[in-house]
C-alpha atoms as a PDB file:
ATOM      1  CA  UNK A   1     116.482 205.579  87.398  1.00  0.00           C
ATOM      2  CA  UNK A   2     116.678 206.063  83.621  1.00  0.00           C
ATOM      3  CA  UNK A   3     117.935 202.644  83.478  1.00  0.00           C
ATOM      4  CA  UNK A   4     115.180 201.042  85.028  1.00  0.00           C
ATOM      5  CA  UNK A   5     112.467 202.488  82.092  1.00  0.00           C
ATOM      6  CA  UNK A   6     113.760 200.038  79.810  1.00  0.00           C
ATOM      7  CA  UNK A   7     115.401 196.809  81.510  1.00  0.00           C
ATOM      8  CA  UNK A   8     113.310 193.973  82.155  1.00  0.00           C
ATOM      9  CA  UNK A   9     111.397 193.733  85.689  1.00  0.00           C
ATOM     10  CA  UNK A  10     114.056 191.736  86.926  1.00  0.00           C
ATOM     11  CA  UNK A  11     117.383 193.694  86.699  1.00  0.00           C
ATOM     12  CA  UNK A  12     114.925 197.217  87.216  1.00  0.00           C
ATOM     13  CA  UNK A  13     114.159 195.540  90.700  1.00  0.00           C
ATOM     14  CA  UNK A  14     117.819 194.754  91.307  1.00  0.00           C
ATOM     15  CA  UNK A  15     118.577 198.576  90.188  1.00  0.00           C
ATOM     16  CA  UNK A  16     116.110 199.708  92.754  1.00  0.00           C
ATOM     17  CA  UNK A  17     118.481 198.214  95.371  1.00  0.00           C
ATOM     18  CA  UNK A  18     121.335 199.448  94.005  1.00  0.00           C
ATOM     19  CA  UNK A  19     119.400 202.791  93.711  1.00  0.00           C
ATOM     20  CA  UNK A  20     118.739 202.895  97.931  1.00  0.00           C
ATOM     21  CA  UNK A  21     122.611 202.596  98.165  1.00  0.00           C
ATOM     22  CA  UNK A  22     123.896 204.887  96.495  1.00  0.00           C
ATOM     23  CA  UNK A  23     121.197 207.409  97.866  1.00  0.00           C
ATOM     24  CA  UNK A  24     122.643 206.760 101.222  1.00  0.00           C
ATOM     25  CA  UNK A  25     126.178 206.653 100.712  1.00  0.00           C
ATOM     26  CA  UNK A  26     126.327 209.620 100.365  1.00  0.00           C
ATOM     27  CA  UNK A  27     126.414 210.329 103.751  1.00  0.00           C
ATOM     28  CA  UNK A  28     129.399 208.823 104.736  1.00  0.00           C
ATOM     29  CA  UNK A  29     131.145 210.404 101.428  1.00  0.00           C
ATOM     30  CA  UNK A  30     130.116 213.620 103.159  1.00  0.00           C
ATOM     31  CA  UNK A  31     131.348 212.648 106.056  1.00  0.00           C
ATOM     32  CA  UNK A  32     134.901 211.627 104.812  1.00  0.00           C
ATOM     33  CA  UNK A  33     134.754 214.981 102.934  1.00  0.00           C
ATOM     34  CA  UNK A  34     134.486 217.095 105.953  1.00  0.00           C
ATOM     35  CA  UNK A  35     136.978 215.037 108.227  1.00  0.00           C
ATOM     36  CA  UNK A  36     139.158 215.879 105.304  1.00  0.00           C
ATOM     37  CA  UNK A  37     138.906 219.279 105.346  1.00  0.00           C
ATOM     38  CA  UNK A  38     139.066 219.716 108.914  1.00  0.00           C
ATOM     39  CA  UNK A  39     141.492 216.882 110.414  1.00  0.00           C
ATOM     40  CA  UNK A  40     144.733 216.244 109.288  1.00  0.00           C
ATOM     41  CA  UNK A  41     145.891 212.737 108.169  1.00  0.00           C
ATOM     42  CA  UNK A  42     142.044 212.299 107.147  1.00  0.00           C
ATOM     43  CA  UNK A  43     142.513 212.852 103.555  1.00  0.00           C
ATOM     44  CA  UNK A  44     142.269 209.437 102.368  1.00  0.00           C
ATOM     45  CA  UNK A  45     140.461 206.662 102.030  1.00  0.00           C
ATOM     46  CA  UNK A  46     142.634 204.482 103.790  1.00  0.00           C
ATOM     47  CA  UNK A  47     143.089 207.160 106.415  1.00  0.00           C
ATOM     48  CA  UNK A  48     139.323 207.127 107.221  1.00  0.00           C
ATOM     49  CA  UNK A  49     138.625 203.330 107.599  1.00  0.00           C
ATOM     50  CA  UNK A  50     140.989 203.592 109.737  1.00  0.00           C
ATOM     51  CA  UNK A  51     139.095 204.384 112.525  1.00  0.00           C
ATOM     52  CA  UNK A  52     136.434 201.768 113.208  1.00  0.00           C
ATOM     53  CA  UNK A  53     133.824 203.887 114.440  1.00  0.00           C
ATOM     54  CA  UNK A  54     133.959 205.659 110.421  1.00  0.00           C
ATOM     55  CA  UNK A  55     134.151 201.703 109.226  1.00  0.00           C
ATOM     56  CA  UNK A  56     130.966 200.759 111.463  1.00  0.00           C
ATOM     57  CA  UNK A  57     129.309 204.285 110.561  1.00  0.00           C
ATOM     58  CA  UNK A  58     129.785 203.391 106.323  1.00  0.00           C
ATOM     59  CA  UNK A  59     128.882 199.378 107.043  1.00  0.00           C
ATOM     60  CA  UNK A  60     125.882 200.298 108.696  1.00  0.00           C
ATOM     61  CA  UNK A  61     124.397 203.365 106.508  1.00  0.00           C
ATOM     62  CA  UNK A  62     125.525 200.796 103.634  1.00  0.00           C
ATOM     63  CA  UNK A  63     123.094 197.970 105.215  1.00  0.00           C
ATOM     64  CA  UNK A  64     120.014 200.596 106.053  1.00  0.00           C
ATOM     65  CA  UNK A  65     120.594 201.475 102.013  1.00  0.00           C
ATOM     66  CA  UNK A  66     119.974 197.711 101.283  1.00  0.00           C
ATOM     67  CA  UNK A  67     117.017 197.488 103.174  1.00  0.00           C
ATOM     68  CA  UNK A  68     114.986 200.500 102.159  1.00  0.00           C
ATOM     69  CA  UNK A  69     116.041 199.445  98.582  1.00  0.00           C
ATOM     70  CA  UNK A  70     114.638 195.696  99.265  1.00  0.00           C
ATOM     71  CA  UNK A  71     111.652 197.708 101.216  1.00  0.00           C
ATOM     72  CA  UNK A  72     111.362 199.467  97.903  1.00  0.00           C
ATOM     73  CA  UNK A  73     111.875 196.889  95.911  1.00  0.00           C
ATOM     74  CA  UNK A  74     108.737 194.868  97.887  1.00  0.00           C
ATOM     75  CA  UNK A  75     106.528 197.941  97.682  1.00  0.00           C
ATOM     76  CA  UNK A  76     107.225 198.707  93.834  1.00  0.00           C
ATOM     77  CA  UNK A  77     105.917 194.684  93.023  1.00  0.00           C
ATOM     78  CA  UNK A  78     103.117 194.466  95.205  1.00  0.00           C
ATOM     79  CA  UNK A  79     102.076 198.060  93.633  1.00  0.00           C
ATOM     80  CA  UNK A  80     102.670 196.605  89.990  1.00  0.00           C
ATOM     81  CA  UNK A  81     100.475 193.728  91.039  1.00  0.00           C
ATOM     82  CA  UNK A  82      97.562 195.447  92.524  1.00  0.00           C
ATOM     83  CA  UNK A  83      97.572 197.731  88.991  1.00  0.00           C
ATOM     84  CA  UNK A  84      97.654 194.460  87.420  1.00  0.00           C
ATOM     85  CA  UNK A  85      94.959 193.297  89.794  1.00  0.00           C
ATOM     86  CA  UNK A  86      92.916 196.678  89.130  1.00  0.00           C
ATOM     87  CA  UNK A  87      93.205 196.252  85.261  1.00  0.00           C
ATOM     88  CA  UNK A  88      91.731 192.667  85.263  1.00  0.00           C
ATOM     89  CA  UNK A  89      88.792 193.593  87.376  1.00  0.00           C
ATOM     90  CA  UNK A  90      87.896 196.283  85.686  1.00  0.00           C
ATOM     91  CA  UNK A  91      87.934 194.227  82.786  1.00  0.00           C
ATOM     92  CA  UNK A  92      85.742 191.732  84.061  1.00  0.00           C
ATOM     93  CA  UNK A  93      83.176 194.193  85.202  1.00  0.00           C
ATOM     94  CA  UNK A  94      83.056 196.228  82.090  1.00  0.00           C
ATOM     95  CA  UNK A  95      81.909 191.928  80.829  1.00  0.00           C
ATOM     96  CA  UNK A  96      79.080 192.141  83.119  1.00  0.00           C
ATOM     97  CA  UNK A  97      78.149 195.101  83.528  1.00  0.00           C
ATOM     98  CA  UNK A  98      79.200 197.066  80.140  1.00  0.00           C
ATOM     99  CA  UNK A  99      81.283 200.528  79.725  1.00  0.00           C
ATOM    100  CA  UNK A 100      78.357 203.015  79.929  1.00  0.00           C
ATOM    101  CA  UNK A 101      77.256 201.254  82.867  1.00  0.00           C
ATOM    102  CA  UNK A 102      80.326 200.123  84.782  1.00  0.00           C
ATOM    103  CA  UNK A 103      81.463 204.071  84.161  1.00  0.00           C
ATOM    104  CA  UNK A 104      77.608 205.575  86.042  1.00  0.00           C
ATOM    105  CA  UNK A 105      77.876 203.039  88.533  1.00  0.00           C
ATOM    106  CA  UNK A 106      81.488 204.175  89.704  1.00  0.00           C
ATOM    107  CA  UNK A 107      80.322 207.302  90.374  1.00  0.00           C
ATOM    108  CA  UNK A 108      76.958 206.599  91.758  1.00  0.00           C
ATOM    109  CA  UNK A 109      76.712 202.386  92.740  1.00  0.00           C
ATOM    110  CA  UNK A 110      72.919 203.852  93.912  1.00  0.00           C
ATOM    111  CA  UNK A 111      72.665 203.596  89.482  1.00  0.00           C
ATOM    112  CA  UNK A 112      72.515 199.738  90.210  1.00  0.00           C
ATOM    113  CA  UNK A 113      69.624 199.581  92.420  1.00  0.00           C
ATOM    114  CA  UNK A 114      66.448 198.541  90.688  1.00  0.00           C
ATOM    115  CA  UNK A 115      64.163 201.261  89.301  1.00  0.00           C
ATOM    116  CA  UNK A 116      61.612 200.874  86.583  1.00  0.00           C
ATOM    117  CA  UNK A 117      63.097 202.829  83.381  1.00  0.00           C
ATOM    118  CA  UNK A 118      61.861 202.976  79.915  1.00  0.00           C
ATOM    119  CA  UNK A 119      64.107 201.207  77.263  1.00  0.00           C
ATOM    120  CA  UNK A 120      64.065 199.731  74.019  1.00  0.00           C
ATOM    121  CA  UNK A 121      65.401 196.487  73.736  1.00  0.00           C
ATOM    122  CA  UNK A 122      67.254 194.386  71.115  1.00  0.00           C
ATOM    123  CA  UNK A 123      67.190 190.480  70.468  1.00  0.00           C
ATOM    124  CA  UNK A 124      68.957 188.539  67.530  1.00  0.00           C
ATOM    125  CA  UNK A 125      69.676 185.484  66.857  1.00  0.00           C
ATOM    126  CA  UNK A 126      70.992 182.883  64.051  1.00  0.00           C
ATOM    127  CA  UNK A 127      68.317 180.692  62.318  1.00  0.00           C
ATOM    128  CA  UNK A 128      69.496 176.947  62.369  1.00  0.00           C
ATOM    129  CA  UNK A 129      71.803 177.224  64.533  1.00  0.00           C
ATOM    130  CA  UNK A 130      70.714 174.408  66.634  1.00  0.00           C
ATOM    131  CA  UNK A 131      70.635 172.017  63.712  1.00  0.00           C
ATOM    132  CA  UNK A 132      73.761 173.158  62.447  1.00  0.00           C
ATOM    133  CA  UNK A 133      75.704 173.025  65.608  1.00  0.00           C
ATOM    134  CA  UNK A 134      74.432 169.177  66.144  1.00  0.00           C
ATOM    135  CA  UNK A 135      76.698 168.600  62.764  1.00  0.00           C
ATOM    136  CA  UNK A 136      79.400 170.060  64.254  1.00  0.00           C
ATOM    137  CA  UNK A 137      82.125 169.966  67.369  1.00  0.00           C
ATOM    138  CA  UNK A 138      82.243 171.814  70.206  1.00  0.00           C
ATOM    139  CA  UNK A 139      85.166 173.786  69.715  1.00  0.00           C
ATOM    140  CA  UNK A 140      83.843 174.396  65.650  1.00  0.00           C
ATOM    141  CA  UNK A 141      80.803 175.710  67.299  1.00  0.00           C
ATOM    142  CA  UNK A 142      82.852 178.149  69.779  1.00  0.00           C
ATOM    143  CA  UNK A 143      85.116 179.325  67.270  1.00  0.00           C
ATOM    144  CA  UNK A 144      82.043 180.256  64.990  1.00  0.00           C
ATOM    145  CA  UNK A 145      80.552 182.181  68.163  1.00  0.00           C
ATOM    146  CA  UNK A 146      83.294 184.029  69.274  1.00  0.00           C
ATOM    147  CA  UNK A 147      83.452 184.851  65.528  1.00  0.00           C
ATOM    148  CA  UNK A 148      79.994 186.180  65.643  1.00  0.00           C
ATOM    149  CA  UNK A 149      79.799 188.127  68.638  1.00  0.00           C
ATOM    150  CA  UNK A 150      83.610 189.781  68.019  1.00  0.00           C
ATOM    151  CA  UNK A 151      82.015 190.786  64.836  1.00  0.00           C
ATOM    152  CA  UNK A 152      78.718 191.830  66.060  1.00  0.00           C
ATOM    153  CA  UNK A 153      80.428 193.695  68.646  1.00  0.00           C
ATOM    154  CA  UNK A 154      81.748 196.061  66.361  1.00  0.00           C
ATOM    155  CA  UNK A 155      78.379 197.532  66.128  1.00  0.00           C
ATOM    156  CA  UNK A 156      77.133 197.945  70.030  1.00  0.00           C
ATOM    157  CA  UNK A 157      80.219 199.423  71.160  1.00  0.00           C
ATOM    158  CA  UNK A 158      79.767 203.231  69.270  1.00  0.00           C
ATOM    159  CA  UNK A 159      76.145 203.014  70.335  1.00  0.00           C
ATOM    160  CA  UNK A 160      74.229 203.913  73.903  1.00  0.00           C
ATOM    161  CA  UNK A 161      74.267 200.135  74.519  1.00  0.00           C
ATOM    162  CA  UNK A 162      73.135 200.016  78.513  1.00  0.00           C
ATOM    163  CA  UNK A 163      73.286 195.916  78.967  1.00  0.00           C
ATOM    164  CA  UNK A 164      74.768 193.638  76.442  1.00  0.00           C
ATOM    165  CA  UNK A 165      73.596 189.927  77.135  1.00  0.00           C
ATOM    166  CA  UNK A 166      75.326 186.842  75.620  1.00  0.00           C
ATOM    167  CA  UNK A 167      73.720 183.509  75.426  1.00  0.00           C
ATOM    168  CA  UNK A 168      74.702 180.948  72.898  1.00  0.00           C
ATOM    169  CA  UNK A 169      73.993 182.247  69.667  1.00  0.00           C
ATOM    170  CA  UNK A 170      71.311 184.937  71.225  1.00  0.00           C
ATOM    171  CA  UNK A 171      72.183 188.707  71.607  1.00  0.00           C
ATOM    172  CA  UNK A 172      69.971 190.976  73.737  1.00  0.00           C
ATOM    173  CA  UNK A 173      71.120 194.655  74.013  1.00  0.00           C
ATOM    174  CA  UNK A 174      69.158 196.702  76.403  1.00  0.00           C
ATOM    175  CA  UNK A 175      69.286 200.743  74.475  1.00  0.00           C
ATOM    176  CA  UNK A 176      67.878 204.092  76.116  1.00  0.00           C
ATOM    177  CA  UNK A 177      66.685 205.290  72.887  1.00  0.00           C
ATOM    178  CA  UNK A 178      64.812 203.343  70.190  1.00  0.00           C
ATOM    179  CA  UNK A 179      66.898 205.493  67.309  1.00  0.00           C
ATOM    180  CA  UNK A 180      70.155 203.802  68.251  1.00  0.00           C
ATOM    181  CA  UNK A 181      68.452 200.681  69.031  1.00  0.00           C
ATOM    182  CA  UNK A 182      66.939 200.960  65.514  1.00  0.00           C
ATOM    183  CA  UNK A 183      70.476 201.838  63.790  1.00  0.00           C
ATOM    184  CA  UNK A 184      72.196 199.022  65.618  1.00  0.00           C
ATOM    185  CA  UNK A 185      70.106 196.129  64.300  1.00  0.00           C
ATOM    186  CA  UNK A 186      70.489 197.267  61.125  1.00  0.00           C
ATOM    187  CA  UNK A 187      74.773 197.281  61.262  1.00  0.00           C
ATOM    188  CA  UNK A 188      74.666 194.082  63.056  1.00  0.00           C
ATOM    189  CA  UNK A 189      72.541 192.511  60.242  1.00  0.00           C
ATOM    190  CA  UNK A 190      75.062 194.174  57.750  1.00  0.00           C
ATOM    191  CA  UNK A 191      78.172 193.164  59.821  1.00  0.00           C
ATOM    192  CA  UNK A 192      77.339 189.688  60.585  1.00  0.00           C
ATOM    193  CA  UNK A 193      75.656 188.624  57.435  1.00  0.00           C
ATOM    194  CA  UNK A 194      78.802 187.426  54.957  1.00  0.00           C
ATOM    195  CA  UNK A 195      80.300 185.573  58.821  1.00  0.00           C
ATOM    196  CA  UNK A 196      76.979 183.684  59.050  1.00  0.00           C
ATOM    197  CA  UNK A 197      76.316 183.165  54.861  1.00  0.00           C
ATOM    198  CA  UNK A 198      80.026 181.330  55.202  1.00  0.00           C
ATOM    199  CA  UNK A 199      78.482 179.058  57.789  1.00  0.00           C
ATOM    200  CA  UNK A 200      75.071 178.805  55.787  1.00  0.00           C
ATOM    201  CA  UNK A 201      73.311 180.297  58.670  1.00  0.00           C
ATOM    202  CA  UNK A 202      71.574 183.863  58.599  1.00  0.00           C
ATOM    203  CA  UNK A 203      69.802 185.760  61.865  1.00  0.00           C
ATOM    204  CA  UNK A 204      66.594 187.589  62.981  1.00  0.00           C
ATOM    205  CA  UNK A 205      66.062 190.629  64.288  1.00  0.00           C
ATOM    206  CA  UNK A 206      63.227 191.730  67.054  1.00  0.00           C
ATOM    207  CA  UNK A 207      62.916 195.251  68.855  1.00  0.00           C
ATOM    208  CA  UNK A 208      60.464 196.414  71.302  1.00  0.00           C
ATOM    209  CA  UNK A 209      60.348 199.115  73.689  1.00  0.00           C
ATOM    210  CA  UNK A 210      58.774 199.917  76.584  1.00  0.00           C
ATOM    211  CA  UNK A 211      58.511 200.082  80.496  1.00  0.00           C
ATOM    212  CA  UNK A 212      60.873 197.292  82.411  1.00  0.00           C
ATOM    213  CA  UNK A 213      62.811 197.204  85.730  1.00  0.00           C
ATOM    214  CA  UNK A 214      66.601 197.391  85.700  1.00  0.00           C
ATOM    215  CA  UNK A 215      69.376 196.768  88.217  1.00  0.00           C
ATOM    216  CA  UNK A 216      70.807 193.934  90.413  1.00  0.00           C
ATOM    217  CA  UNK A 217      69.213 190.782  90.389  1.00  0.00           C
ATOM    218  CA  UNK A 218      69.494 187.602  92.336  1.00  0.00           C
ATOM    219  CA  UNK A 219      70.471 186.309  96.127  1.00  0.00           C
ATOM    220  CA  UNK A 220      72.843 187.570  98.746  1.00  0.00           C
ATOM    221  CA  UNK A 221      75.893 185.766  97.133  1.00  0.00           C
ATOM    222  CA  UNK A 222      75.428 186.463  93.734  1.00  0.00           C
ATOM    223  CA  UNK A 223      73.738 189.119  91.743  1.00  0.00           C
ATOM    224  CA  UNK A 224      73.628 190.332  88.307  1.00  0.00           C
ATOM    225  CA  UNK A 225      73.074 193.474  86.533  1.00  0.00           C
ATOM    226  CA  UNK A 226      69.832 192.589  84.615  1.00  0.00           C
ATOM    227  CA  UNK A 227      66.562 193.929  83.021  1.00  0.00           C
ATOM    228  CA  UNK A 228      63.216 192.010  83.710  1.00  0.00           C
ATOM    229  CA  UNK A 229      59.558 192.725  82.461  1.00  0.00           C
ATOM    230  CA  UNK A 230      57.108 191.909  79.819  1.00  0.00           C
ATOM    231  CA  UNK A 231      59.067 194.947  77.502  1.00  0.00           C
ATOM    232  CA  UNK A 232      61.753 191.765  77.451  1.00  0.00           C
ATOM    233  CA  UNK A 233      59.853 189.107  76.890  1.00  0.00           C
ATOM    234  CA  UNK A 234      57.347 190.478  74.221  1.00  0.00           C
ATOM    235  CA  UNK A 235      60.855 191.852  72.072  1.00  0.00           C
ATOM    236  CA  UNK A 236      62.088 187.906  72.616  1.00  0.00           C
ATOM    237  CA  UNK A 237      59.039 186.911  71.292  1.00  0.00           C
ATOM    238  CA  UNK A 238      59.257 189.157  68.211  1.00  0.00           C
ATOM    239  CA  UNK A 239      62.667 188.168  67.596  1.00  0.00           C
ATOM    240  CA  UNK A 240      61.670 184.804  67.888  1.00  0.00           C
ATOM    241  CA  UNK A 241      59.173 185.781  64.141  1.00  0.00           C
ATOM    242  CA  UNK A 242      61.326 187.439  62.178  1.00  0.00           C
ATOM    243  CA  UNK A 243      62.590 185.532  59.104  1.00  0.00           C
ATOM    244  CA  UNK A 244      66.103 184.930  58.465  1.00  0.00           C
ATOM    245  CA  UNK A 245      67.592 188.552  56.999  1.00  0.00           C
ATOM    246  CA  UNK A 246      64.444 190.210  58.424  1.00  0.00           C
ATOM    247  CA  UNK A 247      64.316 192.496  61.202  1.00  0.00           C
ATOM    248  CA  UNK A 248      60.722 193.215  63.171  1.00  0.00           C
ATOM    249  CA  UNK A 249      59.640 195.856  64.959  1.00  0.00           C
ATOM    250  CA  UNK A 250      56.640 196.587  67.250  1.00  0.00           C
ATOM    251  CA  UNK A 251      53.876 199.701  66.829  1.00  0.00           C
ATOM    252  CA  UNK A 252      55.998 201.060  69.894  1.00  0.00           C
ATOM    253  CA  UNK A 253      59.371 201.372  68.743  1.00  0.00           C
ATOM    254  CA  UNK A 254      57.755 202.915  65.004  1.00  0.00           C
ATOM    255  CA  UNK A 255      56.245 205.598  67.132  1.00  0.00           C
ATOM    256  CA  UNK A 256      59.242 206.550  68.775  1.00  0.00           C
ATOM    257  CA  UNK A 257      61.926 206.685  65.751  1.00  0.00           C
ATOM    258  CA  UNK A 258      62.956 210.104  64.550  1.00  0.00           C
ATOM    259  CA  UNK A 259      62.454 209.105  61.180  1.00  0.00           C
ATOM    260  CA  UNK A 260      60.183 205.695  60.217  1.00  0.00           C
ATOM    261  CA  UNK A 261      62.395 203.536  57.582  1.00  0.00           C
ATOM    262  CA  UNK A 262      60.309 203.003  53.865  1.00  0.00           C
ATOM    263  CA  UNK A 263      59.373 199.924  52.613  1.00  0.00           C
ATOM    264  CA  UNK A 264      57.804 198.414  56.081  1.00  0.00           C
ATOM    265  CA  UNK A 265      55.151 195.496  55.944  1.00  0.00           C
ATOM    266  CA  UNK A 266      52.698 195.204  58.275  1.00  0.00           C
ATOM    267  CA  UNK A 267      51.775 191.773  60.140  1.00  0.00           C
ATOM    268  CA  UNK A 268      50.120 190.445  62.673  1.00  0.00           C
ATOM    269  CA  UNK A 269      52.277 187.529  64.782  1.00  0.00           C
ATOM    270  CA  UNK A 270      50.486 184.805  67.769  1.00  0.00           C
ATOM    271  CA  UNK A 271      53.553 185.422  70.134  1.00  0.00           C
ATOM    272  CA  UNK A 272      53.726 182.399  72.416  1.00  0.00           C
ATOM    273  CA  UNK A 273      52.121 183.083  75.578  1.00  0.00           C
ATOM    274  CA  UNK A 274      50.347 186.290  74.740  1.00  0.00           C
ATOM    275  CA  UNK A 275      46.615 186.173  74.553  1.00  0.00           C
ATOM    276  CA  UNK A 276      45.949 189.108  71.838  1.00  0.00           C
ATOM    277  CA  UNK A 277      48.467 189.742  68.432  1.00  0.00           C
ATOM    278  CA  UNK A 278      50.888 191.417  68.105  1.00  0.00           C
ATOM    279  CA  UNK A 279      50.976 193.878  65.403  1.00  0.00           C
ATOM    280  CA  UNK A 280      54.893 194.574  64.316  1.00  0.00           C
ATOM    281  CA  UNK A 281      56.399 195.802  61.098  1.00  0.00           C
ATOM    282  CA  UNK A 282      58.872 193.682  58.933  1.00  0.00           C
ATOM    283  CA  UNK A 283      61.934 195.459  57.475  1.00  0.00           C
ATOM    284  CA  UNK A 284      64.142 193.666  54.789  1.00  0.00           C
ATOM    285  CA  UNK A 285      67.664 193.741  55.812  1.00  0.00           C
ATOM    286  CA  UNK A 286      68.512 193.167  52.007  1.00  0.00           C
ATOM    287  CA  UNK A 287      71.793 191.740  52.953  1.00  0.00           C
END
């Protein structure tokens, strides 16, 4: 048993066998001990095999050994595997769904159904990154995203992120409270800033909060863990003004920060497809 902690899988599963074998051999050891002790001429080895109902007796406790070791051996890998199995989907739903999430929805999966909920939500995304990646190949383009989002990650992942949302060279992160929302943008501006300046490229930053619905969207076959409403659209939209290095904010997320940053300018933006302006606040990232 000690053995088997640190050989490979392969000679550990052999060891197994060998382990159900030696379990039940002892049995017939016992056995030869007491005819021993109480039969003359039964002392030996030799003396014991004699008798082929002792020889059939050892043979066949000797065979059951190999089989509940092979049993064993079959219920040990298909155990390993399903761990295996267990670790990769959790992996994969922690992608779509996200920690905090994932974590709620294993203890209540009523968490996923929709329901309207206040949030405050999050979009950035790299200026001239279209015209940039035209320039470029496909896997140069990749490489520079997976770049951007491992980086960017750094910064959702100690927050109260509820959705994370990857597409292209977009981030939306869905927050409960604007405060950590607010504190986010600012790291990710600060921790993706010197990744995208190598590239020439620099991002804007939109928040807005605000009444949306959240849960599982889509058809009988295939659903995703979403947020939809005009709170979503309007903070795309705001994202969609802010300058490169600048980070906007709406009248509704100033209200609700603990403490309002210094040095805010006031403007007034035409989102597409809204009918009135938008009043938001501009904050210099000064990175």
């Amino acid at each position: 048993q000690s053995l088997q902690l640190y050989l490979p899988d392969k000679f550990a599963r052999f060891l197994l066998i060998l382990e159900s074998i030696v379990k039940v051999s002892i049995v017939p050891v016992m056995y030869w001990i007491f005819s021993a002790l109480t039969e003359a001429g039964n002392d030996s080895f030799q003396a014991f095999f004699a008798e082929p109902s002792h020889l059939f007796l050892t043979l066949t406790t000797l065979l059951m050994g190999f089989m509940l070791g092979m049993a064993r051996r079959g219920e040990v890998v298909s155990l390993r595997l399903l761990r295996e199995t267990s670790q990769q989907l959790r992996c994969y739903s922690e992608w779509l769904l996200g920690k905090h999430m994932l974590a709620l929805a294993v203890d209540d999966p009523s968490r996923l159904s929709l329901a309207r909920q206040e949030r405050t939500v999050l979009f950035m995304d790299i200026r001239g990154f279209t015209r940039w990646s035209e320039a470029q190949t496909p896997e140069q383009v990749v490489t520079m995203l997976n770049a951007y989002c491992e980086t960017a990650e750094q910064c959702w992942q100690t927050s109260d992120a509820i959705k994370v949302k990857l597409t292209g060279d977009e981030i939306m992160i869905v927050f409960q409270h604007a405060d950590n929302a607010f504190a986010t943008a600012q790291c990710l501006a600060q921790a993706t800033s010197q990744l995208l300046k190598s590239y020439q490229l620099a991002a804007g930053i939109g928040l807005h909060c605000g009444a949306l619905v959240e849960g599982l969207i889509g058809s009988q076959a295939f659903k995703t863990y979403d947020v939809i409403g005009d709170t979503v659209n309007t903070a795309k939209r705001i994202c969609d003004n802010a300058k490169p290095h600048e980070l906007l904010i709406s009248e509704q997320v100033l209200h609700n920060l603990t403490q309002p940053p210094n040095g805010m300018q006031q403007r007034s933006i035409q989102a597409k497809g809204k009918v009135e302006p938008l009043t938001v606040f501009a904050i210099e990232l000064g990175v």
